[in-house]
N, C-alpha and C. Protein backbone atom coordinates (compact mmCIF):
# COMPACT_ATOMS: atom_id res chain seq x y z
N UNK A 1 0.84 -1.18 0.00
CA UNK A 1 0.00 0.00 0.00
C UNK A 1 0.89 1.25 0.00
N UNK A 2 0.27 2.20 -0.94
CA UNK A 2 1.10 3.71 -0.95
C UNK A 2 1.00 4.45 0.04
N UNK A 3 2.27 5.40 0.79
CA UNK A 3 2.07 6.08 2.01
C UNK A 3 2.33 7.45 1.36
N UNK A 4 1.23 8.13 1.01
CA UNK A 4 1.79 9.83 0.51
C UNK A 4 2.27 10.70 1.75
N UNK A 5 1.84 10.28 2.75
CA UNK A 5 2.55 11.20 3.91
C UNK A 5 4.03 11.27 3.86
N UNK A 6 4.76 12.45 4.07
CA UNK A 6 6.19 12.70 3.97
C UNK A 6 6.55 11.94 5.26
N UNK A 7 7.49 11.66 5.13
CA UNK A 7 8.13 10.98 6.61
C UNK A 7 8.58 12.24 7.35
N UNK A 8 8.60 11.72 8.29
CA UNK A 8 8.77 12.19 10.20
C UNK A 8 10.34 12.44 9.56
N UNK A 9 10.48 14.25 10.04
CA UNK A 9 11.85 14.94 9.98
C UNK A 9 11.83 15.22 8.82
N UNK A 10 11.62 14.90 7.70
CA UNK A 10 11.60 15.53 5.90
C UNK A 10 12.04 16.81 6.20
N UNK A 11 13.02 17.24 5.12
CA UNK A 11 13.69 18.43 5.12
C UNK A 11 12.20 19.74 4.55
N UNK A 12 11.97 18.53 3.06
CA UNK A 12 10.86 19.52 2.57
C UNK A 12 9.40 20.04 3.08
N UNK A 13 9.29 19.04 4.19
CA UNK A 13 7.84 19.46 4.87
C UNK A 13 8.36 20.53 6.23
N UNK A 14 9.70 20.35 6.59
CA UNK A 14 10.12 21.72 7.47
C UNK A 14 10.25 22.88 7.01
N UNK A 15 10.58 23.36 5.54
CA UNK A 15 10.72 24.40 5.42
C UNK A 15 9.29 24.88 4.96
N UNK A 16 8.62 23.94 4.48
CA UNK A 16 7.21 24.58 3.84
C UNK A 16 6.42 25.15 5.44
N UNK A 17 6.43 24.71 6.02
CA UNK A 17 5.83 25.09 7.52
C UNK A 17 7.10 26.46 8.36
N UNK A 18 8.10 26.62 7.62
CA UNK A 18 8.60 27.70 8.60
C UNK A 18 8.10 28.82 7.35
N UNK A 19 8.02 28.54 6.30
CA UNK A 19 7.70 30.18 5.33
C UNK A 19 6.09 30.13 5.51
N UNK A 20 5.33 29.11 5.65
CA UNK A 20 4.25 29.61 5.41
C UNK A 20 3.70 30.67 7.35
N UNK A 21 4.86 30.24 8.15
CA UNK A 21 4.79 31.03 9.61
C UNK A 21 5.24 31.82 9.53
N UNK A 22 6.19 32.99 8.60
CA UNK A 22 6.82 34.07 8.23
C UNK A 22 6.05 34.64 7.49
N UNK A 23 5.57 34.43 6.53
CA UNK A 23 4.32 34.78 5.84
C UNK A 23 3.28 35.34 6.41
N UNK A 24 3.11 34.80 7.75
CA UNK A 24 1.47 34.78 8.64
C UNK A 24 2.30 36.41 9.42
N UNK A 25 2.79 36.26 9.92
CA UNK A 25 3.90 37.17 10.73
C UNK A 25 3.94 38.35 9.82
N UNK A 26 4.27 38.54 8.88
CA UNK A 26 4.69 39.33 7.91
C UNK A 26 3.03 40.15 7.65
N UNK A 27 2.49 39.59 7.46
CA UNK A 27 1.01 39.85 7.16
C UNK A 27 0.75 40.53 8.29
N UNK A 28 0.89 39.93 9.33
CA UNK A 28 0.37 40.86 10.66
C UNK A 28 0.91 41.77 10.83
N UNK A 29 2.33 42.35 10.80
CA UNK A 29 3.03 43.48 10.91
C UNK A 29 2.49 44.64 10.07
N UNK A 30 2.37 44.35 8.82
CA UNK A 30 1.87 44.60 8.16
C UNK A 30 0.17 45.38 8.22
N UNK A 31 -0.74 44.38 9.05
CA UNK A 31 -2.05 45.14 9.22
C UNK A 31 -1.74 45.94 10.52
N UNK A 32 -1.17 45.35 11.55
CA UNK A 32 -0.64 46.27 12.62
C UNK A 32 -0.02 47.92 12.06
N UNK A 33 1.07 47.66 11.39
CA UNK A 33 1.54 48.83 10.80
C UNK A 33 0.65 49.76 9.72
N UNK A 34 -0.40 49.35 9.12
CA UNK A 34 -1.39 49.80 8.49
C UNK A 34 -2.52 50.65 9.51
N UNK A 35 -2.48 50.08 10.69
CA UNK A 35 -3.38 50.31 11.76
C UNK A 35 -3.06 51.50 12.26
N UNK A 36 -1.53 51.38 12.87
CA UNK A 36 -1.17 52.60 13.67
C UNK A 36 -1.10 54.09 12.23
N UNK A 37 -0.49 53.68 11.38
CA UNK A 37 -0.59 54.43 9.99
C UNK A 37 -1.65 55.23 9.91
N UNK A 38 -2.90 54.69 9.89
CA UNK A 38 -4.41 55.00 10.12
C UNK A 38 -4.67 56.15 11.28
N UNK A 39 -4.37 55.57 12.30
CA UNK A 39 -4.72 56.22 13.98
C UNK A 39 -3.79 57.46 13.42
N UNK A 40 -2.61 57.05 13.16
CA UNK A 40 -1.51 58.46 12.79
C UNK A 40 -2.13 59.71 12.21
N UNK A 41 -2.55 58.99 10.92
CA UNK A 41 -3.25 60.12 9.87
C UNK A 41 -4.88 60.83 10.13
N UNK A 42 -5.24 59.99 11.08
CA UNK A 42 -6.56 60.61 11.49
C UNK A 42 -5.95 61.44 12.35
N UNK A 43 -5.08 61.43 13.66
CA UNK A 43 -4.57 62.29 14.35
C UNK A 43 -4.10 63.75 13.91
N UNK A 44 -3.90 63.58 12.97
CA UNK A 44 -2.82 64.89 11.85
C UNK A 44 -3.91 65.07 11.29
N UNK A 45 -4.79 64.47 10.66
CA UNK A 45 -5.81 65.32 9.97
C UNK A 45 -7.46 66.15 10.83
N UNK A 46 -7.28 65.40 11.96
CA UNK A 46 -7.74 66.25 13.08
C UNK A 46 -7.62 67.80 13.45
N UNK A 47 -6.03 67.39 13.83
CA UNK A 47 -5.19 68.59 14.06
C UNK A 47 -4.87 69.93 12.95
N UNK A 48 -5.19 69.16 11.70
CA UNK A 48 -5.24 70.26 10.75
C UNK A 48 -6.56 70.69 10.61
N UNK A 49 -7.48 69.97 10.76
CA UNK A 49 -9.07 70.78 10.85
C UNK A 49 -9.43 71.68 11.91
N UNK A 50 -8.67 71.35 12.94
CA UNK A 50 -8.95 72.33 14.28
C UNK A 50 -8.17 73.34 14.09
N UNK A 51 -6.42 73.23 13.22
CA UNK A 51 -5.53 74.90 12.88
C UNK A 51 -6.69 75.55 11.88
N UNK A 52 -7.10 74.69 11.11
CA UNK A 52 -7.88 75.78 10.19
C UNK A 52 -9.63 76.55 10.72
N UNK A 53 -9.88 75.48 11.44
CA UNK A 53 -10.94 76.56 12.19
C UNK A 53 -11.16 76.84 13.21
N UNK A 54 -9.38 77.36 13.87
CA UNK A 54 -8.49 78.27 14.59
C UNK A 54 -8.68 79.58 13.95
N UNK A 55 -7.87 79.37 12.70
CA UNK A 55 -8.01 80.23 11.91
C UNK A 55 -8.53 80.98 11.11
N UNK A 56 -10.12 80.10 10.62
CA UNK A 56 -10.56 81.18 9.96
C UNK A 56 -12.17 80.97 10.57
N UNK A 57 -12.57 81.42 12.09
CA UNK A 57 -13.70 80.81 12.40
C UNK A 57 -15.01 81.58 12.16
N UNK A 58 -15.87 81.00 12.78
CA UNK A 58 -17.21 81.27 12.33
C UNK A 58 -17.53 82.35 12.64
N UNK A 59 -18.36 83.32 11.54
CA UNK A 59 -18.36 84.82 12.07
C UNK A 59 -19.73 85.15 11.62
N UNK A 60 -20.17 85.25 12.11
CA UNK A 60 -22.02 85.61 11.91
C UNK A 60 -21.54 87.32 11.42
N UNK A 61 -22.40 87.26 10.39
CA UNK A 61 -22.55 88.94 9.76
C UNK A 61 -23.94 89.32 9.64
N UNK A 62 -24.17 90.41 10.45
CA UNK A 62 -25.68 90.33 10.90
C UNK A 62 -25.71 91.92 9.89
N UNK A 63 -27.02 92.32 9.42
CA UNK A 63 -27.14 93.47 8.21
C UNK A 63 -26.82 94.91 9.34
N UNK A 64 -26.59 95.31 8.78
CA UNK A 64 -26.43 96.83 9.93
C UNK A 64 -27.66 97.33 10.36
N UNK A 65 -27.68 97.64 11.37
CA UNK A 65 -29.03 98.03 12.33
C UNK A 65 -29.42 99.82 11.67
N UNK A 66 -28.57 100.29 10.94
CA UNK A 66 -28.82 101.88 10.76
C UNK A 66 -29.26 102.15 9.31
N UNK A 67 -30.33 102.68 8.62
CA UNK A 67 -30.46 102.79 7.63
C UNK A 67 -30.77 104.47 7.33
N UNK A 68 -31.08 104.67 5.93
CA UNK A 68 -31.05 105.76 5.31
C UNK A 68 -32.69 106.11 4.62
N UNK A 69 -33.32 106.99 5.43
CA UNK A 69 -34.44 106.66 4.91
C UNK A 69 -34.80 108.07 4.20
N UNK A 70 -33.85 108.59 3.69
CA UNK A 70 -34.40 110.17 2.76
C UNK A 70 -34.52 110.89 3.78
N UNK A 71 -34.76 112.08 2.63
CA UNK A 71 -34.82 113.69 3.48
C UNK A 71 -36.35 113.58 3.90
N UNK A 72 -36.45 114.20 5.18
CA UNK A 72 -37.89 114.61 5.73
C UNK A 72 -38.94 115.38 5.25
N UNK A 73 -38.20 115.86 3.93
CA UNK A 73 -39.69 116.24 3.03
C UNK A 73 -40.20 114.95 2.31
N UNK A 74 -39.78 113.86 2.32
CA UNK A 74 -40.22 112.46 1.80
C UNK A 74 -41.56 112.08 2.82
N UNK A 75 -41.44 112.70 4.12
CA UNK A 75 -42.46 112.29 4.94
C UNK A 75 -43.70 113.30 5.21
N UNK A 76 -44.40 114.15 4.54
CA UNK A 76 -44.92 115.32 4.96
C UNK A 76 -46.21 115.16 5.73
N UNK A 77 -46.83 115.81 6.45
CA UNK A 77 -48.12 115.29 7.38
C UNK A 77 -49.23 115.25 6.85
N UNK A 78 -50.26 114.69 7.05
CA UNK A 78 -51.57 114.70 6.69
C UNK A 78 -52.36 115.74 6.40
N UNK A 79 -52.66 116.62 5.27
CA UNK A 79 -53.13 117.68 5.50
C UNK A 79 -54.63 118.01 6.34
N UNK A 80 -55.13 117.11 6.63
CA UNK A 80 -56.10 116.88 7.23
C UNK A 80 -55.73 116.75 8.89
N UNK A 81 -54.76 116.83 9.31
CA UNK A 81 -53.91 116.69 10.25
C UNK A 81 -54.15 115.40 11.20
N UNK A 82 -54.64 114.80 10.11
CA UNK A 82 -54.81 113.14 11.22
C UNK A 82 -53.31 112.66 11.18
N UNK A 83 -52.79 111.34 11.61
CA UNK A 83 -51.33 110.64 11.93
C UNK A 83 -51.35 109.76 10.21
N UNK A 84 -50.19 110.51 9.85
CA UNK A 84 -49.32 109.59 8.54
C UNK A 84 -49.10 108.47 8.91
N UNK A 85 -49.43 107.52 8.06
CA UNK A 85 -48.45 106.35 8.20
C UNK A 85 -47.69 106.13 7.22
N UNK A 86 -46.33 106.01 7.00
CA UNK A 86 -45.61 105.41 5.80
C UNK A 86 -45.03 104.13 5.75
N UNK A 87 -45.17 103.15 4.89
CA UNK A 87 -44.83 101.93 4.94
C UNK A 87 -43.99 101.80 3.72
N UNK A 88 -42.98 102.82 3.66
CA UNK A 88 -42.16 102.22 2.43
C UNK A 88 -40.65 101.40 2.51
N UNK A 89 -40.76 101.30 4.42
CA UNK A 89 -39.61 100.59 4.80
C UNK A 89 -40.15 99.31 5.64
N UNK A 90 -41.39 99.07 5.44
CA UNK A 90 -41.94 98.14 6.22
C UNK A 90 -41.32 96.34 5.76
N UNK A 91 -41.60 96.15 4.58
CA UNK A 91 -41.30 95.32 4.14
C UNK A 91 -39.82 94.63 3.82
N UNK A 92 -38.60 95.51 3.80
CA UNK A 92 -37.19 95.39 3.69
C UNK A 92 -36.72 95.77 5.30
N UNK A 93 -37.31 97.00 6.23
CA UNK A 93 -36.60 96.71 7.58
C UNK A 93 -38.19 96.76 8.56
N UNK A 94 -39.17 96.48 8.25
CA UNK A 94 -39.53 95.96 9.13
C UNK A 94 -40.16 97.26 10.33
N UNK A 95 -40.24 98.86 9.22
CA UNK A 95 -40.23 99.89 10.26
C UNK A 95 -41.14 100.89 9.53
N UNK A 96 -42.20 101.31 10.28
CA UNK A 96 -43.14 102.57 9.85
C UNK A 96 -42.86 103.56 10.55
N UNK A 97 -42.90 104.75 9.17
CA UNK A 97 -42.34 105.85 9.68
C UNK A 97 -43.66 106.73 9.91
N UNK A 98 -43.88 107.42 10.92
CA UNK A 98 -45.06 108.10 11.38
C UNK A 98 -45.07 109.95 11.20
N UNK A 99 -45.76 110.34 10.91
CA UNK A 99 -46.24 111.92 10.89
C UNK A 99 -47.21 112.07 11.60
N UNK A 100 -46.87 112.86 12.47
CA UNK A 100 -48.34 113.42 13.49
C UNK A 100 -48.07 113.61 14.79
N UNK A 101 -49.35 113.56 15.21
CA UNK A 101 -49.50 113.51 17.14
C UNK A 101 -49.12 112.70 17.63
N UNK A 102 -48.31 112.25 18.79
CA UNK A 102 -47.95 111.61 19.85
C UNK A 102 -48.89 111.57 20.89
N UNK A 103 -50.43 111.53 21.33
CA UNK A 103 -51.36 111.49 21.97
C UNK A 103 -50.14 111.24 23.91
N UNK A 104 -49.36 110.07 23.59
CA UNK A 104 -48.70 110.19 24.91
C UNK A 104 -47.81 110.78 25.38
N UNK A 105 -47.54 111.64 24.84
CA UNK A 105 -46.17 112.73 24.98
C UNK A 105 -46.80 114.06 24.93
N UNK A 106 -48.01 114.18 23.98
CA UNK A 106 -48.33 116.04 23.57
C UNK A 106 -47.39 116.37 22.48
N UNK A 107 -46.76 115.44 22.14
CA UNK A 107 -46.02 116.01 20.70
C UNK A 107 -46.17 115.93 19.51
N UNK A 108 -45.53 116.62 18.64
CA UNK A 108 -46.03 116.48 17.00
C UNK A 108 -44.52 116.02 16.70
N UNK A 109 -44.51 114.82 15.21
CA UNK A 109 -43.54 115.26 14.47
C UNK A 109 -43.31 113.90 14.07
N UNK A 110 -41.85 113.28 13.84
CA UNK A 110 -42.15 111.89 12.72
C UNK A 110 -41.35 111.66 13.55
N UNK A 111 -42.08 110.30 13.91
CA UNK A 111 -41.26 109.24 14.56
C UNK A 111 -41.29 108.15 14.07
N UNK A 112 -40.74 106.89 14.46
CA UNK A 112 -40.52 105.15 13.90
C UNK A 112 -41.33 104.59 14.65
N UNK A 113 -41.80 103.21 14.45
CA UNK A 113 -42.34 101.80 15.03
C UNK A 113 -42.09 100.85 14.37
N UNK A 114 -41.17 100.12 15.21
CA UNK A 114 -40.71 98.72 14.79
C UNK A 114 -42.25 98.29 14.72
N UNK A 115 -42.24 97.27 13.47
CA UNK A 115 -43.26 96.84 13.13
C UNK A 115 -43.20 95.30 12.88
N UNK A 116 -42.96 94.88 14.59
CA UNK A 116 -43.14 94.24 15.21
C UNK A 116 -44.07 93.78 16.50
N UNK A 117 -44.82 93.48 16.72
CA UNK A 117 -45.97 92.85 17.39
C UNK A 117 -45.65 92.65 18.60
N UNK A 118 -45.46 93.60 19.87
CA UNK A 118 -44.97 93.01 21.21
C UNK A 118 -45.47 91.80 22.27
N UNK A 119 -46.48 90.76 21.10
CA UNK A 119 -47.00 89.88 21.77
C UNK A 119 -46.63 88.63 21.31
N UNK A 120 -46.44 88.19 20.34
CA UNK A 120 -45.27 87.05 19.61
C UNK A 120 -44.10 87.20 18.49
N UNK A 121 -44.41 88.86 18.20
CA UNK A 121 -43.34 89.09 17.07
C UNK A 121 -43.78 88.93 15.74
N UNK A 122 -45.03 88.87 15.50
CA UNK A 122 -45.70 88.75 14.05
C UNK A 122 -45.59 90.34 13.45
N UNK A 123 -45.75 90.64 11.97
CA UNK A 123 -45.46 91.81 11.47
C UNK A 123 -47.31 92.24 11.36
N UNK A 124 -47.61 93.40 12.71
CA UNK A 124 -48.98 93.81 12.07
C UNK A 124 -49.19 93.98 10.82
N UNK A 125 -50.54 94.97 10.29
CA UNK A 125 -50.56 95.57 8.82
C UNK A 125 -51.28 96.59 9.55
N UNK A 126 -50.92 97.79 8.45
CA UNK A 126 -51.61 98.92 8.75
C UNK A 126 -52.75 99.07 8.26
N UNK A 127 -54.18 99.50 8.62
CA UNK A 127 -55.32 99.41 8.45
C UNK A 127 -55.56 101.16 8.33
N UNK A 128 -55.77 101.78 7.05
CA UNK A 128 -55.53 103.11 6.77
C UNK A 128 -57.07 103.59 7.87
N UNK A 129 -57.66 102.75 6.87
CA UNK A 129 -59.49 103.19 7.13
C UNK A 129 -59.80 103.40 8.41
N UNK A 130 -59.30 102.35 9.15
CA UNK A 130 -59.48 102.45 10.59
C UNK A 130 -58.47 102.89 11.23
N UNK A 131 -57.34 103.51 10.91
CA UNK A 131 -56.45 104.34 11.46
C UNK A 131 -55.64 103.43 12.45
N UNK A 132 -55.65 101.78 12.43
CA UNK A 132 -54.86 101.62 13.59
C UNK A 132 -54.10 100.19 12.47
N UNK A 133 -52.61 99.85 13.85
CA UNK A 133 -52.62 98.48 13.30
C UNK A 133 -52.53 97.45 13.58
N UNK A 134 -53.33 96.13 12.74
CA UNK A 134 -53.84 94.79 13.32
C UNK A 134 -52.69 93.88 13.18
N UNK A 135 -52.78 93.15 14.26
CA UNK A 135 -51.50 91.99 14.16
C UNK A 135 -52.69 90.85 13.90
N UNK A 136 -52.36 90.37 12.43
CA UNK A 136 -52.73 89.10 11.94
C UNK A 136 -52.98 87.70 12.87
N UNK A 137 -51.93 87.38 13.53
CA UNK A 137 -51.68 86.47 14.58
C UNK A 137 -52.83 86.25 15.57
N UNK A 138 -52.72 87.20 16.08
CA UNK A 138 -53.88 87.07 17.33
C UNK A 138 -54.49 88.09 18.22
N UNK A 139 -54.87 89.08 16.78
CA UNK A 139 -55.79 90.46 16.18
C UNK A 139 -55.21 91.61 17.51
N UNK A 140 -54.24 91.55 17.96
CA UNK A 140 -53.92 92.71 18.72
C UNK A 140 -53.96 94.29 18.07
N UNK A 141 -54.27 95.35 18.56
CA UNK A 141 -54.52 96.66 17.72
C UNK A 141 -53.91 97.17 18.49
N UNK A 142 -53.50 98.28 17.52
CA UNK A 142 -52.92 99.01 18.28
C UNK A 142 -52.66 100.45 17.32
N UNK A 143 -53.05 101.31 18.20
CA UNK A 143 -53.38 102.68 17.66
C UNK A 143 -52.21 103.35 16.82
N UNK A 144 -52.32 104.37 15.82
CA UNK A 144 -51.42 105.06 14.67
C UNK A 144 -50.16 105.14 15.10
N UNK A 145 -49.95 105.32 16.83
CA UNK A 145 -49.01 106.49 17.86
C UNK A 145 -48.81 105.15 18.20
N UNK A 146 -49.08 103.42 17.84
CA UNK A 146 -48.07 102.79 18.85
C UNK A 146 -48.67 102.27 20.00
N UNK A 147 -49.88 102.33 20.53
CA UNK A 147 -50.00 102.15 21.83
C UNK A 147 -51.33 100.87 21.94
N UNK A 148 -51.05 99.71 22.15
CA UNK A 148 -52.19 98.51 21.97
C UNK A 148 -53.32 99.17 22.87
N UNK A 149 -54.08 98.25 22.22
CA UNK A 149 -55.69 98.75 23.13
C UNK A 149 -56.24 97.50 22.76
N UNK A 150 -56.35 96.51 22.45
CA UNK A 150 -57.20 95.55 22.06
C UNK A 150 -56.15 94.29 21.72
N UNK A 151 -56.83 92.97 22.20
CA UNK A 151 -55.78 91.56 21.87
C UNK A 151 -55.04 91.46 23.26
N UNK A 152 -54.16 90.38 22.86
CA UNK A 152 -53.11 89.92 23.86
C UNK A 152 -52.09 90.53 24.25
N UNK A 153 -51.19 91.15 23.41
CA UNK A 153 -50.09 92.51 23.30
C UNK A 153 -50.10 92.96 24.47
N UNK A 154 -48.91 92.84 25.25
CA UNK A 154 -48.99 93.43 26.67
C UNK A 154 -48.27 94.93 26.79
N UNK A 155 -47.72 95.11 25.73
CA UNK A 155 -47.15 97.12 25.80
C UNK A 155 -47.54 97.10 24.04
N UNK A 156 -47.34 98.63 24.17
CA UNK A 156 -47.46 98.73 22.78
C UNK A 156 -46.02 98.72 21.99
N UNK A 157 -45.60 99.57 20.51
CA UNK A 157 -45.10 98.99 19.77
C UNK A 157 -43.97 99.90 20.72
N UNK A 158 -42.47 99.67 20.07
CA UNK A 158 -41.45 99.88 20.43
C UNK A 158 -41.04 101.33 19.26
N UNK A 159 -40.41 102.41 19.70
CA UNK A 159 -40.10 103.52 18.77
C UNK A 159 -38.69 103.16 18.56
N UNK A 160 -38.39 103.67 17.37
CA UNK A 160 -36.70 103.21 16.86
C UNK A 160 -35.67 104.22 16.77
N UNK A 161 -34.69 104.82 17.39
CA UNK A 161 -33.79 105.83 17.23
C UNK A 161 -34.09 106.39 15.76
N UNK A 162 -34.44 107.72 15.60
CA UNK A 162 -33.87 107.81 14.84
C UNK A 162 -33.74 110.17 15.13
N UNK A 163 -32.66 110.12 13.67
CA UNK A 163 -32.25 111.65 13.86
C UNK A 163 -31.98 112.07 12.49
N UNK A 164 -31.30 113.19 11.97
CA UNK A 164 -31.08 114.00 10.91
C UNK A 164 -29.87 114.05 10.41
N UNK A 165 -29.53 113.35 9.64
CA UNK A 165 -27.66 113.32 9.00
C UNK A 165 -27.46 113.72 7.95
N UNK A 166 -26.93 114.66 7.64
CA UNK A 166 -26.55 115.23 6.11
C UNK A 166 -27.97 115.55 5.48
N UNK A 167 -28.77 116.22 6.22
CA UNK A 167 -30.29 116.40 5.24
C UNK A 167 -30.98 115.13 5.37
N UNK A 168 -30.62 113.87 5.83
CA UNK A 168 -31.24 112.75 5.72
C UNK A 168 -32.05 112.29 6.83
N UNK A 169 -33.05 111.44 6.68
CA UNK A 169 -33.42 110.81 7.94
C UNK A 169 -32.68 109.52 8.41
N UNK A 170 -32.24 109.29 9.61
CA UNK A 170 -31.30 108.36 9.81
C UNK A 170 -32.11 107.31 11.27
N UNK A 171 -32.49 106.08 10.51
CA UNK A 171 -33.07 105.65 11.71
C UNK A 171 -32.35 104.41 11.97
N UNK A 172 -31.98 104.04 13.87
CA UNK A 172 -31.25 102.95 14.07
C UNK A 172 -32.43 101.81 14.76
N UNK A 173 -32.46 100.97 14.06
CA UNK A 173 -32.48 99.82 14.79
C UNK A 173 -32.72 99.05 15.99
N UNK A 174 -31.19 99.50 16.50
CA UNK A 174 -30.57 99.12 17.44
C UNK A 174 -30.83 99.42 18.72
N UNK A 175 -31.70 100.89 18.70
CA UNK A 175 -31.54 101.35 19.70
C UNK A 175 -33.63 101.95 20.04
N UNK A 176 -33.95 101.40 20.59
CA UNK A 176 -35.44 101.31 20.80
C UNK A 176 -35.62 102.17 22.41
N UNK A 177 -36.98 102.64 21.88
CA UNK A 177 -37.67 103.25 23.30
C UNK A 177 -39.09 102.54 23.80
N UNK A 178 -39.20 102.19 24.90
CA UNK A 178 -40.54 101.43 25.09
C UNK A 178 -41.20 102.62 26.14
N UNK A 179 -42.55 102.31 25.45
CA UNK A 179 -43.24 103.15 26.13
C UNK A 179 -43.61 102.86 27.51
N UNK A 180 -43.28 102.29 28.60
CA UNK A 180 -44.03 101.35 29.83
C UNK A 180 -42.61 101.65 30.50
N UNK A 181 -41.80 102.41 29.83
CA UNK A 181 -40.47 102.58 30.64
C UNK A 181 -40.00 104.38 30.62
N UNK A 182 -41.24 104.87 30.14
CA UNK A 182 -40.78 106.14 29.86
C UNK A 182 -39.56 106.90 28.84
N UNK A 183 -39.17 106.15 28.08
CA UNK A 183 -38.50 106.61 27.17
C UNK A 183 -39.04 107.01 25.96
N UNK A 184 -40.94 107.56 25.46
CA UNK A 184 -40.72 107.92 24.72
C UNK A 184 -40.81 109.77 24.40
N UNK A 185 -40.47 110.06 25.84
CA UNK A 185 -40.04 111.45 25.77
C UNK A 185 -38.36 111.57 25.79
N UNK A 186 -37.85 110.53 25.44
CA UNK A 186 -36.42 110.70 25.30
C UNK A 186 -35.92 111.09 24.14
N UNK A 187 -35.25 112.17 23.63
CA UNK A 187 -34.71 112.96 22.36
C UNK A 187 -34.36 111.59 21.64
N UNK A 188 -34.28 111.60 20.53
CA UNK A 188 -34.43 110.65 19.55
C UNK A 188 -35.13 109.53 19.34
N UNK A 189 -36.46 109.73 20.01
CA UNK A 189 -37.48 109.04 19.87
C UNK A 189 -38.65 109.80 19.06
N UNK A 190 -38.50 110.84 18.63
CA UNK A 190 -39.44 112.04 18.09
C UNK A 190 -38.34 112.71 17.40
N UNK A 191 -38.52 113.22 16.09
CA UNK A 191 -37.98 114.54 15.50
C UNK A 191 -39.38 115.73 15.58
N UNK A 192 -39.56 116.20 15.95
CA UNK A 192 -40.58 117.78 16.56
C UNK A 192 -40.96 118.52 14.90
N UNK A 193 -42.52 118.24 14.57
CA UNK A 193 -42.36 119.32 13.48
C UNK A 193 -43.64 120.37 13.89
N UNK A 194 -43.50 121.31 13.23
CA UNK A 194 -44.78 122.28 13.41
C UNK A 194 -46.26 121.46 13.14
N UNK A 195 -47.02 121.86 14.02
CA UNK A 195 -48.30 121.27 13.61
C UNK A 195 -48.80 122.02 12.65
N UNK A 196 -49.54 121.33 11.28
CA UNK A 196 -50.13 121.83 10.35
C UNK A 196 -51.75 122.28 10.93
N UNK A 197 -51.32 123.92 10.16
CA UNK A 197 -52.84 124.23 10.45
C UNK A 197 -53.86 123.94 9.56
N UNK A 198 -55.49 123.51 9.90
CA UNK A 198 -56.32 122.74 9.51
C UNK A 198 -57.33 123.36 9.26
C-alpha cells in the first residue's frame, strides 16, 4: 500500500511550515503597521481641521441696524392733520415711519415703530381706514401712535432711534424706546415738526 505522507523529519515538509509562519507574521506586521498608519493620519488630519478653524472661524454677519431713509420732506403730514403712516420701509426693515400727534407725549412730528408685534413678534398691517394696526396672529390693535388697546399685546409697539444726517433721515435699529419705561419722551425718539394748520 502507498504512504503519501512525507516521513517524520523531511527536510521539505520543514521548510514549507517555517515560510508559510513568516508569511502569517509578515502579514500581521503589516495590518498592525497599516493600523497605527491610520490612527496616525486621522490624528494629523484632526489637528489640521482644528488649525484651520483656529483660523478662519465662524463669524455671523448680521445686516447693519442703521439705515437711510431720505430727506424729511419724503415724509410730509396729513393735511387733514390726522397721523401719517408710511410703509415704504416696512417690508425690507420691518419699520413705519409716522407723521403726526404723539397722543402720549403732547407732541407732533415723525417718529418710527418697529413693526413688530410686542406679543409674539408677528409683522402687524396697517389698516388706513381704521387708522390703527392689526397683528394678523392674534388680532392685537394698536393705535397710529403705537400704543395697543385691544388683543393679547402686553405694551405697545417699540419707537426706533432715529435723527437728521446730512439732510437725511437716519433711523437705528438698534436702539429702541418702550413706552411702559418712559422713554418715549427721550430725544431721539421724536424729530418735533410744526403742527399743520387745519
Amino acid at each position: 500500500m502507498f504512504d503519501a505522507s512525507p516521513p517524520v523529519g523531511s527536510p521539505t515538509w520543514t521548510v514549507s511550515t517555517t515560510m508559510s509562519l513568516e508569511s502569517r507574521m509578515d502579514r500581521r506586521k503589516l495590518f498592525l503597521g497599516l493600523g497605527w498608519l491610520g490612527v496616525l493620519l486621522g490624528g494629523v488630519g484632526s489637528g489640521l481641521f482644528m488649525l484651520v478653524r483656529f483660523l478662519f472661524p465662524r463669524v455671523l454677519y448680521e445686516p447693519p441696524t442703521r439705515f437711510k431713509a431720505g430727506a424729511l420732506s419724503n415724509y410730509p403730514p396729513d393735511p387733514t392733520g390726522k397721523i401719517k403712516v408710511y410703509e415704504t420701509f416696512k417690508t425690507s426693515e420691518r419699520v413705519w415711519i409716522v407723521h403726526g400727534d404723539d397722543p402720549t407725549t403732547g407732541k407732533h412730528g415723525i417718529y418710527s415703530l418697529l413693526a413688530v408685534c410686542t406679543h409674539l413678534g408677528c409683522t402687524p398691517r396697517w389698516l388706513e381706514n381704521e387708522a390703527k394696526f392689526k397683528c394678523p396672529c392674534h388680532g392685537t390693535g394698536f393705535y397710529a401712535y403705537g400704543v395697543n388697546f385691544e388683543g393679547p399685546a402686553p405694551r405697545p409697539l417699540e419707537k426706533l432711534d432715529l435723527r437728521v444726517e446730512d439732510g437725511e433721515l437716519v433711523i437705528d435699529k438698534a436702539k429702541t424706546y418702550r413706552w411702559e419705561r418712559g422713554e418715549w419722551e427721550r430725544p431721539g425718539s421724536i424729530i418735533e415738526t410744526p403742527r399743520p394748520i387745519v
